[in-house]
C-alpha atoms as a PDB file:
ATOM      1  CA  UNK A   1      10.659  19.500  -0.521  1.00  0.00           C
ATOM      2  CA  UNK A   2      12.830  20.732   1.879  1.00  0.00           C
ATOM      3  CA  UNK A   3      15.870  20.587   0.269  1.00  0.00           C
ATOM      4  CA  UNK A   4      14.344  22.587  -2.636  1.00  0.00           C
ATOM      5  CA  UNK A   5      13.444  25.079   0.121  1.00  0.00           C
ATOM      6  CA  UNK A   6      16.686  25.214   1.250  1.00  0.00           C
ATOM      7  CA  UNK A   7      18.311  25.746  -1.965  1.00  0.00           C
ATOM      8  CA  UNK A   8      15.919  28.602  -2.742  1.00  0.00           C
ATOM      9  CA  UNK A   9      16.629  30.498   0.805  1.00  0.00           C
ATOM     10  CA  UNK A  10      20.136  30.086  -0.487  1.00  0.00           C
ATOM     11  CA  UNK A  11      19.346  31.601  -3.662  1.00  0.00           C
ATOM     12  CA  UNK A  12      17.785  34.559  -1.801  1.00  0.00           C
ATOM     13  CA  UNK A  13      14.167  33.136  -2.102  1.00  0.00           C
ATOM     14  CA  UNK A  14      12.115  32.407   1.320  1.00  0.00           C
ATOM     15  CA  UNK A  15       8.229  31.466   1.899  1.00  0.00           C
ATOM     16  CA  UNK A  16       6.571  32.139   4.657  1.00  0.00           C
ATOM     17  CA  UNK A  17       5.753  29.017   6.859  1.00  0.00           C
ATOM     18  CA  UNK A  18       2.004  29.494   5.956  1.00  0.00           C
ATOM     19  CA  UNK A  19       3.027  29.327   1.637  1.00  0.00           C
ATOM     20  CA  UNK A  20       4.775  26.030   2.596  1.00  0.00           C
ATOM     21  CA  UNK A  21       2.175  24.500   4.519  1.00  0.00           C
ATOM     22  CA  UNK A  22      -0.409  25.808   1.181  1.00  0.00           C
ATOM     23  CA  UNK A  23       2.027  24.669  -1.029  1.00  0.00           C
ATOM     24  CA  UNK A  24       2.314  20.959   0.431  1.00  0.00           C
ATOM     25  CA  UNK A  25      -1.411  20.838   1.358  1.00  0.00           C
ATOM     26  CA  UNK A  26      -2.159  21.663  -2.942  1.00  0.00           C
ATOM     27  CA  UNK A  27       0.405  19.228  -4.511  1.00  0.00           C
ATOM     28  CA  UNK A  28      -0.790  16.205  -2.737  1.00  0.00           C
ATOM     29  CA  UNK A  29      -3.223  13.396  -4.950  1.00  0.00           C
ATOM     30  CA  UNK A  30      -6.512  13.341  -4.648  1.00  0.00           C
ATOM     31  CA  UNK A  31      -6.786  10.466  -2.870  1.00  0.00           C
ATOM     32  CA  UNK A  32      -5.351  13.052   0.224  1.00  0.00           C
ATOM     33  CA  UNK A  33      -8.439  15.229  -0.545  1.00  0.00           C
ATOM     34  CA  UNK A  34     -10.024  13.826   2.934  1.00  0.00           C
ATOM     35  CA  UNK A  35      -6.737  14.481   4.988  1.00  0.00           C
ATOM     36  CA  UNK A  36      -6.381  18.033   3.249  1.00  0.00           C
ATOM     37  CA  UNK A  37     -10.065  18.905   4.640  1.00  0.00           C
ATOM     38  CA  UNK A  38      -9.200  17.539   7.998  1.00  0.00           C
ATOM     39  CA  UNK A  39      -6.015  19.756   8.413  1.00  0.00           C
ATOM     40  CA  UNK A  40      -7.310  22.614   6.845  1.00  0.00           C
ATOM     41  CA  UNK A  41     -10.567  23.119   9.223  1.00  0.00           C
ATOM     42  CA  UNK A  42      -9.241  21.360  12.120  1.00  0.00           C
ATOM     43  CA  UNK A  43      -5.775  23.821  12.037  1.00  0.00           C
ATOM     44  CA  UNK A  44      -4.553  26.736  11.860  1.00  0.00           C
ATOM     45  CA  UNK A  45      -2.403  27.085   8.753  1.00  0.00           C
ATOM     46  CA  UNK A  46      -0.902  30.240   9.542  1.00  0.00           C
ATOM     47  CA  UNK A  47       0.418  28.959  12.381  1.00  0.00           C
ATOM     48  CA  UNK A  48       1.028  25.605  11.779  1.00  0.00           C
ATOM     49  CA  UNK A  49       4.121  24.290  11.842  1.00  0.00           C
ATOM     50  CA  UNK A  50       5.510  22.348   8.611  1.00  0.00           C
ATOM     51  CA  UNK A  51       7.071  20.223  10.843  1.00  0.00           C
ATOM     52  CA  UNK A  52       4.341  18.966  12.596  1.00  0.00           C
ATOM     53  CA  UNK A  53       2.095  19.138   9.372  1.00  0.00           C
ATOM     54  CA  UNK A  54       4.815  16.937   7.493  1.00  0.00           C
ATOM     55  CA  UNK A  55       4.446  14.354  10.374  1.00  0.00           C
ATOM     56  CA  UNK A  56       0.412  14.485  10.380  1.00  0.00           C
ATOM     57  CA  UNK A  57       0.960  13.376   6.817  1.00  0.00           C
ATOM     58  CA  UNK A  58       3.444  10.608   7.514  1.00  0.00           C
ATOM     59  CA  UNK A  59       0.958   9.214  10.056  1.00  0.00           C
ATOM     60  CA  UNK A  60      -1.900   9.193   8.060  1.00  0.00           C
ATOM     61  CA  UNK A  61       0.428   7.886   4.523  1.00  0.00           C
ATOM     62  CA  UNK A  62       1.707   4.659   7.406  1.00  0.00           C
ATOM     63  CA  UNK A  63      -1.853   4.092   8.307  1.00  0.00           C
ATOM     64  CA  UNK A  64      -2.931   3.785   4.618  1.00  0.00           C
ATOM     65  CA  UNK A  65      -0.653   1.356   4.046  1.00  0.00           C
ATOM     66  CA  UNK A  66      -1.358  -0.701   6.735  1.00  0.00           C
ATOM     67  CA  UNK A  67      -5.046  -0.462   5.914  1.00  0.00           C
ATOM     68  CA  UNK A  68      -3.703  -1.593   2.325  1.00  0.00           C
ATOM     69  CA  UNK A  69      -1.821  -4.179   3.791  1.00  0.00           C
ATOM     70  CA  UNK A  70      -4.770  -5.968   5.439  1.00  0.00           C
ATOM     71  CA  UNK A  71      -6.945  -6.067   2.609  1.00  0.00           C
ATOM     72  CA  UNK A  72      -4.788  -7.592   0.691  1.00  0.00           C
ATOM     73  CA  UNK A  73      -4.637 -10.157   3.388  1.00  0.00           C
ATOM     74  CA  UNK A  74      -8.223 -10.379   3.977  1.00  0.00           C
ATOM     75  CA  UNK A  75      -8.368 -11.304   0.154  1.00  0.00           C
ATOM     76  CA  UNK A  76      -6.043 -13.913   0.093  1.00  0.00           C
ATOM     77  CA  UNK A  77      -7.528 -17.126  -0.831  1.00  0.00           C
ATOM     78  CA  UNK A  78      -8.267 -19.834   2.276  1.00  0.00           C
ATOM     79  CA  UNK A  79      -8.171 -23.640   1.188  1.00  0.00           C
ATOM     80  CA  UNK A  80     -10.174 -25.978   3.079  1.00  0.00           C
ATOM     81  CA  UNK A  81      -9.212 -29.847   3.293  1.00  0.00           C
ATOM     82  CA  UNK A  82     -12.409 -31.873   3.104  1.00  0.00           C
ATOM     83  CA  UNK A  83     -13.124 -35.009   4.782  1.00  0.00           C
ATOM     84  CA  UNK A  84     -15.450 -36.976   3.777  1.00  0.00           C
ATOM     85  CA  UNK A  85     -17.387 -39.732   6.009  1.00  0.00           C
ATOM     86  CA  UNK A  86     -18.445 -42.717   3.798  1.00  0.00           C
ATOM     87  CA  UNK A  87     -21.927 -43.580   4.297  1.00  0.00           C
ATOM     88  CA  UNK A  88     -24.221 -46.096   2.808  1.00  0.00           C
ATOM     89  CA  UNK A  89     -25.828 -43.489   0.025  1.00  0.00           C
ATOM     90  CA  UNK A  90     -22.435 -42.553  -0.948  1.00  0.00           C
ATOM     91  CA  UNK A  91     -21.785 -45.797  -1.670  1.00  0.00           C
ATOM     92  CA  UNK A  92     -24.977 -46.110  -3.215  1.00  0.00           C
ATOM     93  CA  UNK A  93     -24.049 -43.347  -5.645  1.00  0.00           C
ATOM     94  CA  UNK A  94     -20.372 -44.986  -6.702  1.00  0.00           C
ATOM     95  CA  UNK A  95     -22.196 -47.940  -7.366  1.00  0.00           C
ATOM     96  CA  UNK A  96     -24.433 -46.302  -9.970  1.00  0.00           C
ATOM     97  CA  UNK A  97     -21.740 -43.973 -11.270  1.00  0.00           C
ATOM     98  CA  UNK A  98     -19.609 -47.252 -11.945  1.00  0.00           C
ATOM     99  CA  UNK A  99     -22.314 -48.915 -13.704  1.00  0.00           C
ATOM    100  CA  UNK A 100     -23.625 -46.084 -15.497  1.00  0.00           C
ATOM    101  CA  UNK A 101     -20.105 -46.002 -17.092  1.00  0.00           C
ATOM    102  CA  UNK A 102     -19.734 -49.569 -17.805  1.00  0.00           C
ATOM    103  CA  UNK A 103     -22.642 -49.573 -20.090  1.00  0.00           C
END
């Protein structure tokens, strides 16, 4: 984004810091809709710098991917090794299994 900035105040186009901050604020995904809010309420966008709105939006892009990052842990699958303890109805229950399957 910047560079494309640059290359337009080169050109002999410049935005205002407010357009930018618009600009950046309306081309992000949906999924930013929350964050959008959040800045747009909590800040003043005419005199917010795109500096410090560029990191907000770093921050918040890190901490969804570390949010990402342990679900995908949390869903990973957990194997248990079971023990068994042999006790007489166990035994019980071979016994009938093996004979049942012998007839």
């Amino acid at each position: 984004f910047t560079t494309i900035i640059n290359s337009l105040k080169n050109l002999g186009k410049s935005y205002s810091n407010q357009e930018l901050v618009r600009k950046i604020l309306r081309c992000l995904p949906k999924s930013w809709t929350p964050k959008v809010t959040e800045i747009e309420e909590a800040k003043n966008l005419s005199t917010l710098p795109l500096e410090q709105l560029l990191g907000s939006l770093m921050t918040h892009e890190t901490t969804m991917k570390n949010h990402e990052n342990v679900e995908v842990k949390k869903k990973k699958a957990i194997a248990f090794k079971v023990s068994k303890e042999e006790s007489e109805s166990d035994e019980d229950g071979d016994v009938a299994l093996i004979t049942s399957q012998f007839k």
